[in-house]
PDB file of N, CA and C in Angstrom:
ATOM      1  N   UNK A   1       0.851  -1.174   0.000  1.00  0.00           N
ATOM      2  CA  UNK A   1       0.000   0.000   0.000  1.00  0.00           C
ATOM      3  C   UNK A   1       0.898   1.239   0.000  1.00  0.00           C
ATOM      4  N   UNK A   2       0.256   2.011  -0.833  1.00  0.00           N
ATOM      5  CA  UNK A   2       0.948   3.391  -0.810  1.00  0.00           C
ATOM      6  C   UNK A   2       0.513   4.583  -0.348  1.00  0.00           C
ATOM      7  N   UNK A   3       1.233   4.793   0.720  1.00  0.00           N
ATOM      8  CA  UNK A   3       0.622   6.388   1.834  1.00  0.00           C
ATOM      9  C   UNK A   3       1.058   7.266   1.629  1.00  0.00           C
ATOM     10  N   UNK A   4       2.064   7.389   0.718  1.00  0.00           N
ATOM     11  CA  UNK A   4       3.068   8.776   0.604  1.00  0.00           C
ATOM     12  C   UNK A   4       1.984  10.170   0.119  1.00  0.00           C
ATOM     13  N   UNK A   5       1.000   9.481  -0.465  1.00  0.00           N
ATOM     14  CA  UNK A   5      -0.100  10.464  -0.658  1.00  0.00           C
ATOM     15  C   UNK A   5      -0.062  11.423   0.368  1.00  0.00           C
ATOM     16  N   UNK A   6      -1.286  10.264   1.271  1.00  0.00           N
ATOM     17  CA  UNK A   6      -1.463  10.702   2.385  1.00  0.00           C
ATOM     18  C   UNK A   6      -0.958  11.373   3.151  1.00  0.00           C
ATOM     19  N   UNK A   7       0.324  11.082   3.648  1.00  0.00           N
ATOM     20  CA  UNK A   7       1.517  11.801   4.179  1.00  0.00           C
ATOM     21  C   UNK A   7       1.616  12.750   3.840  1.00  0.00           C
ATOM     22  N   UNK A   8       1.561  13.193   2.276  1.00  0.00           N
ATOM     23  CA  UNK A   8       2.054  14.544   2.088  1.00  0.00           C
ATOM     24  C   UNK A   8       0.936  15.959   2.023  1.00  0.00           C
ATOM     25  N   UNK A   9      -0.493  15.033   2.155  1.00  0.00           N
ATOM     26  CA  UNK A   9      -1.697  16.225   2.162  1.00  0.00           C
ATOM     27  C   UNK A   9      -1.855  16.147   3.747  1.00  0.00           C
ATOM     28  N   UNK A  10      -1.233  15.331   4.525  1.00  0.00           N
ATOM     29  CA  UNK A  10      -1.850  15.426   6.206  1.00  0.00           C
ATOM     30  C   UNK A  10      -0.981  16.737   6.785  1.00  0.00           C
ATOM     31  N   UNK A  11      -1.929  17.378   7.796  1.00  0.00           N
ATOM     32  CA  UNK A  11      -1.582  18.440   8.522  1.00  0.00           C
ATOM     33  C   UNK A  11      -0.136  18.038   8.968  1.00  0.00           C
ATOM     34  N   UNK A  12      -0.064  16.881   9.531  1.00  0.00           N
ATOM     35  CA  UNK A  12       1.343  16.445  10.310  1.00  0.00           C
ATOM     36  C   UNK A  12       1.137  14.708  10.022  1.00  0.00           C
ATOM     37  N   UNK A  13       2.108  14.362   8.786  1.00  0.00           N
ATOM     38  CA  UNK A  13       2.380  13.154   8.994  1.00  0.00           C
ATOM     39  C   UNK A  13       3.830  12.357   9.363  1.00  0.00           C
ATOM     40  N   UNK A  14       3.502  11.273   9.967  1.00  0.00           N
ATOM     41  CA  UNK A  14       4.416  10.404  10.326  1.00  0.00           C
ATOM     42  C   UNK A  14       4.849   9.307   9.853  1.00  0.00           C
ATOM     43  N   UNK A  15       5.803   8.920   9.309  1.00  0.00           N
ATOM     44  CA  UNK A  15       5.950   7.796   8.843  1.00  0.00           C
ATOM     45  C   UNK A  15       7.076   7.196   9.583  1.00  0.00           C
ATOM     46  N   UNK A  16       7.197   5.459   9.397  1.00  0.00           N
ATOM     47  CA  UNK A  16       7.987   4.848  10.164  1.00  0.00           C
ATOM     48  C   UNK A  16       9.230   4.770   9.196  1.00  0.00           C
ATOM     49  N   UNK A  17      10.521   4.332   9.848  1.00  0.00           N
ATOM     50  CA  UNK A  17      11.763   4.582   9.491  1.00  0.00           C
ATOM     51  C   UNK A  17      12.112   3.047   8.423  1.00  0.00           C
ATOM     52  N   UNK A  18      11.160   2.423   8.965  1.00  0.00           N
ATOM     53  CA  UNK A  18      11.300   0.845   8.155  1.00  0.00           C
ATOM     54  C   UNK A  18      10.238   0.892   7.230  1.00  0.00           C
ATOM     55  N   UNK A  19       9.945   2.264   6.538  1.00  0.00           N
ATOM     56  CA  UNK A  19       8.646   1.974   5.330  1.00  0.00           C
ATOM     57  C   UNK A  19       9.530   2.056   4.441  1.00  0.00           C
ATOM     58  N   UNK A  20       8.630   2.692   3.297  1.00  0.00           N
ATOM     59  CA  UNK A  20       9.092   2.683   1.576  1.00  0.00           C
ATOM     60  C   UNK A  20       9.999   4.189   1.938  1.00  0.00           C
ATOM     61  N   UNK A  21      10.695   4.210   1.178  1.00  0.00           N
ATOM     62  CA  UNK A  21      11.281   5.491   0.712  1.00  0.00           C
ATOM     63  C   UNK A  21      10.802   6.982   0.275  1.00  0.00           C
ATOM     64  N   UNK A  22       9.515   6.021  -0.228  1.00  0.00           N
ATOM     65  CA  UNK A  22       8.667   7.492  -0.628  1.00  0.00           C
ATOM     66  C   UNK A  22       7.900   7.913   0.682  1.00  0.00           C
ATOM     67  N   UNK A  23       7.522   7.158   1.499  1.00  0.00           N
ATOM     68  CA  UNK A  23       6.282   7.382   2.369  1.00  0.00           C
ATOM     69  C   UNK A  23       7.626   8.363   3.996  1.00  0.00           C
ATOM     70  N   UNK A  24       8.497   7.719   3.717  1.00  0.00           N
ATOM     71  CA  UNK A  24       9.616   8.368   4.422  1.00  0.00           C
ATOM     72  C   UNK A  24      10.029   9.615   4.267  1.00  0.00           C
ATOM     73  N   UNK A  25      10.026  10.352   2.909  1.00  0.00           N
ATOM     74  CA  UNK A  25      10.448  11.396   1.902  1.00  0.00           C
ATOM     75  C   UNK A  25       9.384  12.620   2.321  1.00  0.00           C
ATOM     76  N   UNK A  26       7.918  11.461   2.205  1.00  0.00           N
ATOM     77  CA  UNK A  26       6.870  12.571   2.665  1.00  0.00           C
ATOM     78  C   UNK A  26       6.220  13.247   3.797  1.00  0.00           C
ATOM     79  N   UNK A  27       6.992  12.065   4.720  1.00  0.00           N
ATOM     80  CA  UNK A  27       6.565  12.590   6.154  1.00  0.00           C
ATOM     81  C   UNK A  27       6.822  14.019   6.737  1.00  0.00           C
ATOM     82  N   UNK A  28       6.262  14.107   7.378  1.00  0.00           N
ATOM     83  CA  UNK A  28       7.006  15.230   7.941  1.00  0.00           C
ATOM     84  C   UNK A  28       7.585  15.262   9.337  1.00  0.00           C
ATOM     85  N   UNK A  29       7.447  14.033   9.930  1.00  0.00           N
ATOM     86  CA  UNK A  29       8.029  13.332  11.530  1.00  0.00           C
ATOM     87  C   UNK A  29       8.275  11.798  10.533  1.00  0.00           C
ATOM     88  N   UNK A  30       9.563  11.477  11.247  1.00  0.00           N
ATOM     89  CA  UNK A  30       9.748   9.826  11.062  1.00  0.00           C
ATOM     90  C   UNK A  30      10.648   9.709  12.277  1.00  0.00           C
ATOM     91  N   UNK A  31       9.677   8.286  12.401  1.00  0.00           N
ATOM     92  CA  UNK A  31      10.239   7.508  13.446  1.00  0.00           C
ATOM     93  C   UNK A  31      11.369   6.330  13.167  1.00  0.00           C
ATOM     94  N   UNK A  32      12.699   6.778  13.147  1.00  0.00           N
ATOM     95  CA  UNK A  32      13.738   6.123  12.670  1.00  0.00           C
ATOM     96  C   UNK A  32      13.598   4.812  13.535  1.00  0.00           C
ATOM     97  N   UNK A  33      13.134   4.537  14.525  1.00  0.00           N
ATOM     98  CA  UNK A  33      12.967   3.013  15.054  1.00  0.00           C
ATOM     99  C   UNK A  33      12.094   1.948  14.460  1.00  0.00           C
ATOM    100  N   UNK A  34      10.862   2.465  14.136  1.00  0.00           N
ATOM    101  CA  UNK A  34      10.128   1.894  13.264  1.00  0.00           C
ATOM    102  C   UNK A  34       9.201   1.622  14.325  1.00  0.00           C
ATOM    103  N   UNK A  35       9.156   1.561  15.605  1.00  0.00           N
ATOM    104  CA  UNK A  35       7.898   1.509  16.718  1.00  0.00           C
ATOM    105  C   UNK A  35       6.972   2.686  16.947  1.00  0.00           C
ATOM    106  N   UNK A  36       5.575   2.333  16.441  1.00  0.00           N
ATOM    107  CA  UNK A  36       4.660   3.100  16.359  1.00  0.00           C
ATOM    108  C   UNK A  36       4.630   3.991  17.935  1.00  0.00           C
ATOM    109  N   UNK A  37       5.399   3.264  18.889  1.00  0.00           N
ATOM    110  CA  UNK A  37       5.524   3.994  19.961  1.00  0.00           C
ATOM    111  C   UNK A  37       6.680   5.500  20.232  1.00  0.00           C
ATOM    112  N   UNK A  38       6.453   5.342  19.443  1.00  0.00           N
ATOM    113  CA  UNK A  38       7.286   6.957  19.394  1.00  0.00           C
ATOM    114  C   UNK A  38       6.656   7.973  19.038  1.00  0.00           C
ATOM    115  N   UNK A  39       5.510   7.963  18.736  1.00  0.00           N
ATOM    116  CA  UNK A  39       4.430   9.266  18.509  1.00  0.00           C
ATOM    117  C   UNK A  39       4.452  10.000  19.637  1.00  0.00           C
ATOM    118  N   UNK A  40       3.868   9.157  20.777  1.00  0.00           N
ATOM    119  CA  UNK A  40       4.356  10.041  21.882  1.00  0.00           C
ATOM    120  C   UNK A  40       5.531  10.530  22.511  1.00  0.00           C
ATOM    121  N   UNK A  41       5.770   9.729  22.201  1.00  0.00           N
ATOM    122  CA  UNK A  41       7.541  10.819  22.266  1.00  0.00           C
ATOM    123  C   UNK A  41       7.797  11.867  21.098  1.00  0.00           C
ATOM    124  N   UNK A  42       7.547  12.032  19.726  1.00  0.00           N
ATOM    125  CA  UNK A  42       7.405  13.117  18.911  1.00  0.00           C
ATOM    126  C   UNK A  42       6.424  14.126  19.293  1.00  0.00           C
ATOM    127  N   UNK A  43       5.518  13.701  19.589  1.00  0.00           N
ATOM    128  CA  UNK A  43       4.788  14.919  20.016  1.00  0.00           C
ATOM    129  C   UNK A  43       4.837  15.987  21.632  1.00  0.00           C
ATOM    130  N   UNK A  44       5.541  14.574  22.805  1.00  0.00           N
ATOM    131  CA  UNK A  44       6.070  15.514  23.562  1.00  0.00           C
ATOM    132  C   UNK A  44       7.475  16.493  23.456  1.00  0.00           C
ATOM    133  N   UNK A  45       8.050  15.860  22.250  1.00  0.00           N
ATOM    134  CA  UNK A  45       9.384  16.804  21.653  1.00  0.00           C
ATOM    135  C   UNK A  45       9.059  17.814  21.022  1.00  0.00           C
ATOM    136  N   UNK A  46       7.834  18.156  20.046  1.00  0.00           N
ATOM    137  CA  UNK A  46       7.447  18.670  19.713  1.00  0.00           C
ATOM    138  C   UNK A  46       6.970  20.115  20.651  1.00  0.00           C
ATOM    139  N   UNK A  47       6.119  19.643  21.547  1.00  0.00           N
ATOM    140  CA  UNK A  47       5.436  20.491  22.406  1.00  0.00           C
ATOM    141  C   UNK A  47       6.926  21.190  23.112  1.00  0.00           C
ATOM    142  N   UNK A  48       7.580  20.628  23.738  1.00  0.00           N
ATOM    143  CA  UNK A  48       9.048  21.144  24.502  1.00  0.00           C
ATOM    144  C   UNK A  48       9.346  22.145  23.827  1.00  0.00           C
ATOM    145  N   UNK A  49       9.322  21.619  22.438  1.00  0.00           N
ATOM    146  CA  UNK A  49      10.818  22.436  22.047  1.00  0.00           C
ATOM    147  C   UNK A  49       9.495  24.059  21.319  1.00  0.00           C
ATOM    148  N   UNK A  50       8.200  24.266  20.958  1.00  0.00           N
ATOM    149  CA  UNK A  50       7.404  25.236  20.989  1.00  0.00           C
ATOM    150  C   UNK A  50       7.648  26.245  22.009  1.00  0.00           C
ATOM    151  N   UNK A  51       7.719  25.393  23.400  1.00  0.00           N
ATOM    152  CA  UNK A  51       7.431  26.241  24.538  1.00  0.00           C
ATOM    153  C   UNK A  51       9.122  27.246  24.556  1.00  0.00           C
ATOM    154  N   UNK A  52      10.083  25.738  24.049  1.00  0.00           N
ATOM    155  CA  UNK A  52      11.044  26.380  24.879  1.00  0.00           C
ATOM    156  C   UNK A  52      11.572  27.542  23.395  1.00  0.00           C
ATOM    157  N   UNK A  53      10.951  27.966  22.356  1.00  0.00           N
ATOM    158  CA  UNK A  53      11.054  29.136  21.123  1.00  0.00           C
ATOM    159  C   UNK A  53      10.272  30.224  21.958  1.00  0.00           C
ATOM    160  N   UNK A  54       9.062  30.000  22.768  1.00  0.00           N
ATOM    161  CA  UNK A  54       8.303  30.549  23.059  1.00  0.00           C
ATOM    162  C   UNK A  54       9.267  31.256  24.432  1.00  0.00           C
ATOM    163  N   UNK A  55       9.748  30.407  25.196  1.00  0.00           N
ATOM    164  CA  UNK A  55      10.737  31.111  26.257  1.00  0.00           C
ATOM    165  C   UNK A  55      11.756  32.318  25.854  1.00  0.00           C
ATOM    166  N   UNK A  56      12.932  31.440  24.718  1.00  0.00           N
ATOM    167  CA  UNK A  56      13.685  32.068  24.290  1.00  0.00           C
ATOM    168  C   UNK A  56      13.257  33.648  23.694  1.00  0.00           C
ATOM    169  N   UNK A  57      11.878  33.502  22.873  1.00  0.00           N
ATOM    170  CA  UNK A  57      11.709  34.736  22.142  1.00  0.00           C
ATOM    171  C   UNK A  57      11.314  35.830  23.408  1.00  0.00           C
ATOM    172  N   UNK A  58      10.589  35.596  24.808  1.00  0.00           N
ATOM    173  CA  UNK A  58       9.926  36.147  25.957  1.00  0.00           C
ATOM    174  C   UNK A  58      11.897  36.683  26.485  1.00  0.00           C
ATOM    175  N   UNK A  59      12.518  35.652  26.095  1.00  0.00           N
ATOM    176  CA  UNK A  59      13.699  36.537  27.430  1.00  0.00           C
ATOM    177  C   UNK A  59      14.494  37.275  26.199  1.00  0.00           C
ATOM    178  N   UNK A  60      14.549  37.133  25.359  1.00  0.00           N
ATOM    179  CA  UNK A  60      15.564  38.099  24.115  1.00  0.00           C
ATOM    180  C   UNK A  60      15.165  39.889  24.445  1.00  0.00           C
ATOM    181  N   UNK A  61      13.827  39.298  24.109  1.00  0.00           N
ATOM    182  CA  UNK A  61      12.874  40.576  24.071  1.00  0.00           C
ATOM    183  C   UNK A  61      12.793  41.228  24.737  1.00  0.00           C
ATOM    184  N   UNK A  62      12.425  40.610  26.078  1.00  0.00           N
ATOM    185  CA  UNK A  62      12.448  41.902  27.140  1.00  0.00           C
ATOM    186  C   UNK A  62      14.202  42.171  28.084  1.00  0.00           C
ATOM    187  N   UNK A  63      14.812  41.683  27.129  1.00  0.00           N
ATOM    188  CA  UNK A  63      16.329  41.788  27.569  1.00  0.00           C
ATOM    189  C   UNK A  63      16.727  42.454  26.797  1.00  0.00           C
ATOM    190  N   UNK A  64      16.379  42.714  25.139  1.00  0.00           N
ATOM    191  CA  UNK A  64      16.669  44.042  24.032  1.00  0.00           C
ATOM    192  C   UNK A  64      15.469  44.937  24.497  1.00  0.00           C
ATOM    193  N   UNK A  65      14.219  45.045  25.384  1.00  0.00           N
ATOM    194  CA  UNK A  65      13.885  46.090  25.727  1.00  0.00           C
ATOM    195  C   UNK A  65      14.166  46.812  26.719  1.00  0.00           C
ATOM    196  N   UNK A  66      14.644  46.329  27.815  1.00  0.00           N
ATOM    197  CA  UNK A  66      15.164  46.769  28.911  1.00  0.00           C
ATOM    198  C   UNK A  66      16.351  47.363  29.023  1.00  0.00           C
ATOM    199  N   UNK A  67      17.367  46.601  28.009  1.00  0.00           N
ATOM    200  CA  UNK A  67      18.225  46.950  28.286  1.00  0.00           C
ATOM    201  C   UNK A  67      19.322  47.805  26.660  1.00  0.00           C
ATOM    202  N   UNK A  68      18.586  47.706  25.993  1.00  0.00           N
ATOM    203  CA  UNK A  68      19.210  48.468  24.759  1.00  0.00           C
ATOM    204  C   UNK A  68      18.959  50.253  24.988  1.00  0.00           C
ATOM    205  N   UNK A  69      18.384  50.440  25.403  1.00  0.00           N
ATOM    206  CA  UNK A  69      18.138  51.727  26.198  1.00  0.00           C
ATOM    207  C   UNK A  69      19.232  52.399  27.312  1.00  0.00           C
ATOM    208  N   UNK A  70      19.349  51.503  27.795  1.00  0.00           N
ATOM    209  CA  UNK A  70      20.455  51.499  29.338  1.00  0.00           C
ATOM    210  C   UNK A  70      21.626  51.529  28.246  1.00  0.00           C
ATOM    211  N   UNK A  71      22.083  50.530  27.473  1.00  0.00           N
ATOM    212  CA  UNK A  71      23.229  50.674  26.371  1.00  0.00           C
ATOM    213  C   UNK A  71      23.274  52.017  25.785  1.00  0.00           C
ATOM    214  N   UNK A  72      22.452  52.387  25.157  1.00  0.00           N
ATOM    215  CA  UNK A  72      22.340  53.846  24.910  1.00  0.00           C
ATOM    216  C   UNK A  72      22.221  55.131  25.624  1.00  0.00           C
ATOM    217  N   UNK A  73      22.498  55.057  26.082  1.00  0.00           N
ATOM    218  CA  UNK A  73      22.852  55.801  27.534  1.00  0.00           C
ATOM    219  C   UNK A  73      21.694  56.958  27.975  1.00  0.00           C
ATOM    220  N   UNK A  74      20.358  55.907  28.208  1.00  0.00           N
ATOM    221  CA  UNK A  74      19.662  56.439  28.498  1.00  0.00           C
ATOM    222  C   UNK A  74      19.683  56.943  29.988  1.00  0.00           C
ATOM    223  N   UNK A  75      20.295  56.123  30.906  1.00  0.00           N
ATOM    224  CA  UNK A  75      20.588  56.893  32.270  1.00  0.00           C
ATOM    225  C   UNK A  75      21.650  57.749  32.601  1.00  0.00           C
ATOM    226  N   UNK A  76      22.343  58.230  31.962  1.00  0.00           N
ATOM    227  CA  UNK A  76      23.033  59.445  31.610  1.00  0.00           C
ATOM    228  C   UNK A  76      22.214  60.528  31.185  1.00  0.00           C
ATOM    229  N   UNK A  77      21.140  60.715  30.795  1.00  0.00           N
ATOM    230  CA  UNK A  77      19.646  61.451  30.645  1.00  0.00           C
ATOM    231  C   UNK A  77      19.623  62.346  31.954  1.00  0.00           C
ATOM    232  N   UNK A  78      19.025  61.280  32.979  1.00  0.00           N
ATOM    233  CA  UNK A  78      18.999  61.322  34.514  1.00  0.00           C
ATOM    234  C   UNK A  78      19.834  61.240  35.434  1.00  0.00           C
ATOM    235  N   UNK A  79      21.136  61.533  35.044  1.00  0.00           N
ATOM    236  CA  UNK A  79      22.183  61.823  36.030  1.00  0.00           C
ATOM    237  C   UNK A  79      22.515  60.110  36.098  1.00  0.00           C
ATOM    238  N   UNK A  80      22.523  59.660  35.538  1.00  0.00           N
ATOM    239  CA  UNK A  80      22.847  58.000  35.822  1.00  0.00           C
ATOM    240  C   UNK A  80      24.261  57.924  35.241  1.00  0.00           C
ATOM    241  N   UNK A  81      25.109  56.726  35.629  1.00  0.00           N
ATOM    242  CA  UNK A  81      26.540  56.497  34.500  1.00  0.00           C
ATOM    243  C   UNK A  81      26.028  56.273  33.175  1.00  0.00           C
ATOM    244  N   UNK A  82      27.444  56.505  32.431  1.00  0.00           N
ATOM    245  CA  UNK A  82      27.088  55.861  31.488  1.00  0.00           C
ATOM    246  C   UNK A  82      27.766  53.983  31.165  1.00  0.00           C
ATOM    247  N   UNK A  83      26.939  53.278  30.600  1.00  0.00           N
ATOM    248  CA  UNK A  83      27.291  52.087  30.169  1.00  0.00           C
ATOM    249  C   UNK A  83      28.718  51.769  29.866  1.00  0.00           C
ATOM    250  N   UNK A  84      29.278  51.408  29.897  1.00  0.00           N
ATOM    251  CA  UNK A  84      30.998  51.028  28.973  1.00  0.00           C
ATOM    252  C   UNK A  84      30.595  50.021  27.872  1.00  0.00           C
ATOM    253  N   UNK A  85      30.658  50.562  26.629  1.00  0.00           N
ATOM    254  CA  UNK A  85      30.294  49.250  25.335  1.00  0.00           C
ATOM    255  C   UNK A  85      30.734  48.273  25.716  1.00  0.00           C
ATOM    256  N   UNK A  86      32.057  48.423  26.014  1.00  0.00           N
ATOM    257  CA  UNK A  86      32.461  46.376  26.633  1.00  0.00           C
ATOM    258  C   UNK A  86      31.581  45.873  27.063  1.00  0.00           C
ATOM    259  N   UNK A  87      30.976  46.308  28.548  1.00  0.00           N
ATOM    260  CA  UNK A  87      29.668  45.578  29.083  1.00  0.00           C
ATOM    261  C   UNK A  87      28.562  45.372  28.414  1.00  0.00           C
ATOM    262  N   UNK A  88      27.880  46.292  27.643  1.00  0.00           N
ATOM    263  CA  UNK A  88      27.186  46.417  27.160  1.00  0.00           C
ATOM    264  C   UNK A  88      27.228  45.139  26.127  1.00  0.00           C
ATOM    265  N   UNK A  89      28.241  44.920  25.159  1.00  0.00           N
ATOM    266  CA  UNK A  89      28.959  44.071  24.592  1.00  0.00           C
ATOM    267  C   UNK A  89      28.972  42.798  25.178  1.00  0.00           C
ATOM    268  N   UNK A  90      29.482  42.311  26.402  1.00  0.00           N
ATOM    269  CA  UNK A  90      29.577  41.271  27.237  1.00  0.00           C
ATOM    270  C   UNK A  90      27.997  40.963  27.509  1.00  0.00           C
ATOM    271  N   UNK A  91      27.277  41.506  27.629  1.00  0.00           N
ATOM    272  CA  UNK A  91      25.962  41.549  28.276  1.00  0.00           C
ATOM    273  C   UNK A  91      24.782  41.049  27.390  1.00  0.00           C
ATOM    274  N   UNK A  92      25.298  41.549  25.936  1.00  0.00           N
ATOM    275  CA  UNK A  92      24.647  41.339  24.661  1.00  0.00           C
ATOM    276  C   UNK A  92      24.944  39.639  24.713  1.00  0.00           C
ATOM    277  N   UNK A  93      26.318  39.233  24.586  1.00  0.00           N
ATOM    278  CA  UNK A  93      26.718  37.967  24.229  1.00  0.00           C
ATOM    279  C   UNK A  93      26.547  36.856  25.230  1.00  0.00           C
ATOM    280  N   UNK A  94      26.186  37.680  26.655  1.00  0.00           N
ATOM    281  CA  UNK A  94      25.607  36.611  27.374  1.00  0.00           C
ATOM    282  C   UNK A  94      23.934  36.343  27.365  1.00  0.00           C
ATOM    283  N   UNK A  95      23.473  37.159  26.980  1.00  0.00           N
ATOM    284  CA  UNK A  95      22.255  36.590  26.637  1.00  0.00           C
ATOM    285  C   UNK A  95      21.721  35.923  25.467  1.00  0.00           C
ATOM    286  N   UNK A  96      22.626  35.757  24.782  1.00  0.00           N
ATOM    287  CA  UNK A  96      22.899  35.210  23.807  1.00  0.00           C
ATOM    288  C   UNK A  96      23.245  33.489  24.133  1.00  0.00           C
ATOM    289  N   UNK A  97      24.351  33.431  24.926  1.00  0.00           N
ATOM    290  CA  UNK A  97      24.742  32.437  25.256  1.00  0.00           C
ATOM    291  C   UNK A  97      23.735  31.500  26.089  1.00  0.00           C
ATOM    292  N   UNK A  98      22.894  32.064  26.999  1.00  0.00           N
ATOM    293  CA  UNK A  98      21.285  32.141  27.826  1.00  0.00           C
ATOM    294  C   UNK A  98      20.788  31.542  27.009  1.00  0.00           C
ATOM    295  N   UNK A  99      20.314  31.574  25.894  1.00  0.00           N
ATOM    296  CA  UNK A  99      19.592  32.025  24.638  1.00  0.00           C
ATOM    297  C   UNK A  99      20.303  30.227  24.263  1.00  0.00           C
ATOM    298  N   UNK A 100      20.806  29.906  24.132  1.00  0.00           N
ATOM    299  CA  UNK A 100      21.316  28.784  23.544  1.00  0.00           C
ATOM    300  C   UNK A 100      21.646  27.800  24.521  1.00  0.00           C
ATOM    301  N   UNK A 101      21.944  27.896  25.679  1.00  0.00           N
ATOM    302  CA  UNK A 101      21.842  27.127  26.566  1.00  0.00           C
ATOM    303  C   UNK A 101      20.388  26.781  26.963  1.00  0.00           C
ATOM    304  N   UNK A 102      19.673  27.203  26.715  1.00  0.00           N
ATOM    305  CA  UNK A 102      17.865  26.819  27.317  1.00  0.00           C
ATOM    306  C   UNK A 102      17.715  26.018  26.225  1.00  0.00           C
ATOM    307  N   UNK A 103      18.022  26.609  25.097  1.00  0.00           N
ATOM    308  CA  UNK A 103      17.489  25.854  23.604  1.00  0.00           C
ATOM    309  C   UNK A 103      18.398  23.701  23.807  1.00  0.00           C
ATOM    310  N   UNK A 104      19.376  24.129  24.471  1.00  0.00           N
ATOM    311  CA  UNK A 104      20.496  22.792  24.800  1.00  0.00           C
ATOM    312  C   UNK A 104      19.828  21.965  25.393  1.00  0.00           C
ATOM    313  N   UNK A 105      18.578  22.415  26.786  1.00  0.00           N
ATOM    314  CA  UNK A 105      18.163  21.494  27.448  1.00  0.00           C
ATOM    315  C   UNK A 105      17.523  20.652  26.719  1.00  0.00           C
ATOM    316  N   UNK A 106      16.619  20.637  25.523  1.00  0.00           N
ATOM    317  CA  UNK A 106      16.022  19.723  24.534  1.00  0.00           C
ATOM    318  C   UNK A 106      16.932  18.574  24.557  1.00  0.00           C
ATOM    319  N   UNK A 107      18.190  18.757  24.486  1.00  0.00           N
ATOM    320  CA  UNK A 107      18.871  17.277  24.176  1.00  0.00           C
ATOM    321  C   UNK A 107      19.020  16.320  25.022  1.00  0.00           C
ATOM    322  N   UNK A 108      18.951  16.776  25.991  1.00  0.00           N
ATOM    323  CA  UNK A 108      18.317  15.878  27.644  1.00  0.00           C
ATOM    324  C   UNK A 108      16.998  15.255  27.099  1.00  0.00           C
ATOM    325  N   UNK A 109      16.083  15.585  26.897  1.00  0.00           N
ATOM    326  CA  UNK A 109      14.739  14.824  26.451  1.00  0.00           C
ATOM    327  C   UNK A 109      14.872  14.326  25.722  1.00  0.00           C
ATOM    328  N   UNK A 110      15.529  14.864  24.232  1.00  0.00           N
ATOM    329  CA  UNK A 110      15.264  14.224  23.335  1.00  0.00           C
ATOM    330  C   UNK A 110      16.294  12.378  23.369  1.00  0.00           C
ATOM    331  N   UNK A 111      17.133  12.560  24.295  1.00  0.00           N
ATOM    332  CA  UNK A 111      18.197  11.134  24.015  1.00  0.00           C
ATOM    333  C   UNK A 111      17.844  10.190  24.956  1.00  0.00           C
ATOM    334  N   UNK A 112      16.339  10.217  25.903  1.00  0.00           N
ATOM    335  CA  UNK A 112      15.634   9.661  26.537  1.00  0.00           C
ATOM    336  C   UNK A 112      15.163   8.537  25.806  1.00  0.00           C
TER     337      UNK A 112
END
C-alpha cells in the first residue's frame, strides 16, 4: 500500500523509518525506530521544544527592551553612569549564550 499520498496532504504526517522510501520522503516526523511507539515521544518533543522558542523569544525581548536603552545611555539622561560598550557588549553575548543554553536542554529529552 501506498501512503506517501497521504503523508504529504496530512496536517502532520508520520511515517515509520522501516517503510518505503517514498512514504519516508513525505513525512514530515519519522520515526527512525520503526515503533509506532514513538508518537508520543514526537509529540512531547514537539510540544518542549514550541514552549522552549516561546521562552527564548519572551527573554531576548524583554532583555533588548530593557536593556538596549540602558546601552544607549539612556541613564546618563537622569544623572545615571554611562554604560561602557564592553559591558554592554559582554551583556549582549551573554544573553545570547542564555539564549542557547535553554534551547540545549532539549537534548536531555530528546536522548531519553
Amino acid at each position: 500500500m501506498n501512503d506517501a499520498a497521504v503523508l504529504a496532504e496530512a496536517d502532520v504526517g508520520i511515517a515509520l523509518g522501516t517503510g518505503t522510501d517514498v512514504a519516508i520522503e513525505a513525512g514530515d516526523v519519522v520515526l527512525v525506530s520503526g515503533a509506532p511507539t514513538g508518537v508520543g515521544t514526537a509529540i512531547e518533543v514537539s510540544r518542549r521544544t514550541l514552549a522552549n522558542i516561546v521562552q527564548n523569544l519572551v527573554w531576548a525581548f524583554g532583555y533588548n527592551v530593557a536593556l538596549i536603552p540602558v546601552a544607549a545611555g539612556l541613564l546618563a539622561l537622569f544623572g545615571g553612569p554611562f554604560l561602557n560598550p564592553m559591558l554592554a557588549a559582554g551583556a549582549m553575548a551573554a544573553s545570547s549564550v542564555l539564549v542557547v543554553l535553554n534551547a540545549l536542554r532539549l537534548r536531555r529529552m530528546v536522548a531519553v
